[in-house]
C-alpha atoms as a PDB file:
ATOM      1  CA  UNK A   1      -4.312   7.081   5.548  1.00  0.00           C
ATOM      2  CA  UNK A   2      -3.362   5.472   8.696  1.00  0.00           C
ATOM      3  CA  UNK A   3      -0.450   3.155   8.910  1.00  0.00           C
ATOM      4  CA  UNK A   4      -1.405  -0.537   9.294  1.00  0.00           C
ATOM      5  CA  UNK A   5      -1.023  -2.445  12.709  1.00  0.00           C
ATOM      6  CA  UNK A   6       0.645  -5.244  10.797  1.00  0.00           C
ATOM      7  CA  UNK A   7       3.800  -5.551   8.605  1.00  0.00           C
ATOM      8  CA  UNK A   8       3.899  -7.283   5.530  1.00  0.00           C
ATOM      9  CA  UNK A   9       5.448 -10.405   7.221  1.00  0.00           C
ATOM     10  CA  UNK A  10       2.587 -10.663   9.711  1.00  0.00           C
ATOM     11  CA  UNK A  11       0.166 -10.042   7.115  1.00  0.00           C
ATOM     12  CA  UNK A  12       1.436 -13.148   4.941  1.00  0.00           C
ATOM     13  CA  UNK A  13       1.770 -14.919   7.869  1.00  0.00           C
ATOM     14  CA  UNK A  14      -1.422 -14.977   8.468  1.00  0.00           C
ATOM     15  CA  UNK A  15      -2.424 -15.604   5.104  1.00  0.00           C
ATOM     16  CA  UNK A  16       0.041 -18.766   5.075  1.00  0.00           C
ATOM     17  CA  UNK A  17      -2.091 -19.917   8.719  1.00  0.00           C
ATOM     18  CA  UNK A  18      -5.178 -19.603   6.923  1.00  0.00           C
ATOM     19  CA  UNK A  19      -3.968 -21.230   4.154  1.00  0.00           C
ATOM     20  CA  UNK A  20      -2.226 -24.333   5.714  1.00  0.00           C
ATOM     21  CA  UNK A  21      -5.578 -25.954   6.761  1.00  0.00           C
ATOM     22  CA  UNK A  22      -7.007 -23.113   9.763  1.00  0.00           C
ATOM     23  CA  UNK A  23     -10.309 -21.855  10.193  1.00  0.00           C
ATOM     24  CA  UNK A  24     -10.579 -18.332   8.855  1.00  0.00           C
ATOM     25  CA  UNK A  25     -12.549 -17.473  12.040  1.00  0.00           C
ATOM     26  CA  UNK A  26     -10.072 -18.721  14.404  1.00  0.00           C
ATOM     27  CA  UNK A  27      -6.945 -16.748  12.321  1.00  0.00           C
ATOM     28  CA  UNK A  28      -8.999 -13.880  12.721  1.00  0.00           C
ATOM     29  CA  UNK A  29      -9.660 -14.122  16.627  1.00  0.00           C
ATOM     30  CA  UNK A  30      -5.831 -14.993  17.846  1.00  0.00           C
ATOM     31  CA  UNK A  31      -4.605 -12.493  15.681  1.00  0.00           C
ATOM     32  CA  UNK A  32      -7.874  -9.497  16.579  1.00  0.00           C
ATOM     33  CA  UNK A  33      -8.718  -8.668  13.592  1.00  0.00           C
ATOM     34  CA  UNK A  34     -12.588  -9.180  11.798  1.00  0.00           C
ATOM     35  CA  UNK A  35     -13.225 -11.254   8.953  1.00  0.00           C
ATOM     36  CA  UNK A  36     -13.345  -8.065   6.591  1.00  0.00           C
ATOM     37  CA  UNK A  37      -9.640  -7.190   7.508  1.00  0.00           C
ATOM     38  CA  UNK A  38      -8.645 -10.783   6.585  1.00  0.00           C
ATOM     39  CA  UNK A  39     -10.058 -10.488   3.282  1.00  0.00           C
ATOM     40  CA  UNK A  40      -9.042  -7.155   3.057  1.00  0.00           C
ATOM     41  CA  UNK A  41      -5.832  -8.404   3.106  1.00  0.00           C
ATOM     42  CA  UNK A  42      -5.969 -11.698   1.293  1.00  0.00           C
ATOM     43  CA  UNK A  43      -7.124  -9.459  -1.684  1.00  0.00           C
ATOM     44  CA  UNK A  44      -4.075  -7.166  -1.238  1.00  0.00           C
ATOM     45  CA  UNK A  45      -1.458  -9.984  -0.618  1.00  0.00           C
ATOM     46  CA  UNK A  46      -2.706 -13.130  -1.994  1.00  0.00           C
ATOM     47  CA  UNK A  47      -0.086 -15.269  -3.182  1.00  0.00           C
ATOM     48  CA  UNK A  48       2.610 -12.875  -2.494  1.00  0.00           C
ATOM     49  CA  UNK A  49       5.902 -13.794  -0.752  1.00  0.00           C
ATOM     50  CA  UNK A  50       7.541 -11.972   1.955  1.00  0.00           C
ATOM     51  CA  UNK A  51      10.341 -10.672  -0.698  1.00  0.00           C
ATOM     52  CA  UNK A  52       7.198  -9.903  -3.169  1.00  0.00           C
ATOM     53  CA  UNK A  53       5.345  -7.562  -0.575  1.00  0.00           C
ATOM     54  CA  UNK A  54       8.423  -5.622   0.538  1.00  0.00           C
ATOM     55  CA  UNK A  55       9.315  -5.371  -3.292  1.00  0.00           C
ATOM     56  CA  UNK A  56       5.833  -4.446  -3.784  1.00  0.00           C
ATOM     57  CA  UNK A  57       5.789  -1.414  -0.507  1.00  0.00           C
ATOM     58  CA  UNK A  58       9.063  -0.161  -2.131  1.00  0.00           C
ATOM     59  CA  UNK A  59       7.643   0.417  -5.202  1.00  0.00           C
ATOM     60  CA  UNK A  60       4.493   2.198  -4.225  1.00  0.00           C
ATOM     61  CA  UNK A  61       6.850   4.619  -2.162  1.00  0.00           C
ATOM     62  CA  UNK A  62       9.394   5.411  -5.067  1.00  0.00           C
ATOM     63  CA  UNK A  63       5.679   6.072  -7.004  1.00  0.00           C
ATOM     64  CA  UNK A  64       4.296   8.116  -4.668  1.00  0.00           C
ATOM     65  CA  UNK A  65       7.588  10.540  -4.658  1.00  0.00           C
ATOM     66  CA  UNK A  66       7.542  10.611  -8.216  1.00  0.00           C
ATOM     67  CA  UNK A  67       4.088  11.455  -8.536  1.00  0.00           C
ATOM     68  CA  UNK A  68       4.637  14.204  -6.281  1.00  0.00           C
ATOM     69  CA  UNK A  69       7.789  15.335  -8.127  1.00  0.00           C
ATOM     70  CA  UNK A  70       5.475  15.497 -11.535  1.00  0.00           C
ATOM     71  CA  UNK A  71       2.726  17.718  -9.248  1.00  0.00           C
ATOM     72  CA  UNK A  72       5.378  20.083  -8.072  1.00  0.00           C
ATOM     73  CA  UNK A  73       7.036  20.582 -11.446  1.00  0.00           C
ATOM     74  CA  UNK A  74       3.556  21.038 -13.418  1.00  0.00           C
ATOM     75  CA  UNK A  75       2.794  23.289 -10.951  1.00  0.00           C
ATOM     76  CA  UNK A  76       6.081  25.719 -11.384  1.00  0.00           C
ATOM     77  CA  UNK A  77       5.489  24.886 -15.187  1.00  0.00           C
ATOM     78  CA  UNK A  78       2.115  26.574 -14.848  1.00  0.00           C
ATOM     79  CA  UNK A  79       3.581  29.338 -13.017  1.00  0.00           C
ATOM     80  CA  UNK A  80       6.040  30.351 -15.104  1.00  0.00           C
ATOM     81  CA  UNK A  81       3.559  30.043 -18.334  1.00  0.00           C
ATOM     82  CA  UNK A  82       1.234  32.931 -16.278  1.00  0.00           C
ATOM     83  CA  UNK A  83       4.156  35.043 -15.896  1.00  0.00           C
ATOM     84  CA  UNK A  84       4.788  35.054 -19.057  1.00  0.00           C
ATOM     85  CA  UNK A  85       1.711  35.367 -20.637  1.00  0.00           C
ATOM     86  CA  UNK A  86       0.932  38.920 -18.945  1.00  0.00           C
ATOM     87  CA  UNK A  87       2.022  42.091 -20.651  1.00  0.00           C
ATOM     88  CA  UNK A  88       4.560  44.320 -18.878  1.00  0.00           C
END
């Protein structure tokens, strides 16, 4: 998945614009991004503080290395049962 253009900040920032009285429209145009990304990201971030979304990235990446962990240690688990399931 490509990396976002935006940080979290920028991302809530705009959020904040949109929410302190702006036209959606016009957050979307000085900042260059459509309508869809906006929501995209209202939907993702909504409500969320600065703290709260880098709380929330941190997360996802300690999650991510875990889940890998569990794949690569089911996967030597797996291994080892083969091995030791064939006759010598």
């Amino acid at each position: 998945m490509r990396p976002s253009r935006f940080t979290e900040e920028q991302i809530i920032g705009m959020l904040k614009e949109q929410e302190a009285g702006a036209a959606t429209a016009d957050v979307c145009r000085k900042h260059g991004i459509s309508s869809a990304t906006f929501y995209k990201f209202k939907a993702k971030c909504g409500g969320m503080d600065v703290s709260d979304a880098r709380r929330l990235r941190t997360l996802e990446d300690e999650n991510a290395r875990l889940k890998k962990l569990l794949a690569e240690q089911m996967l030597d688990n797996a291994i080892l049962k083969d091995v030791a399931a064939k006759k010598w």
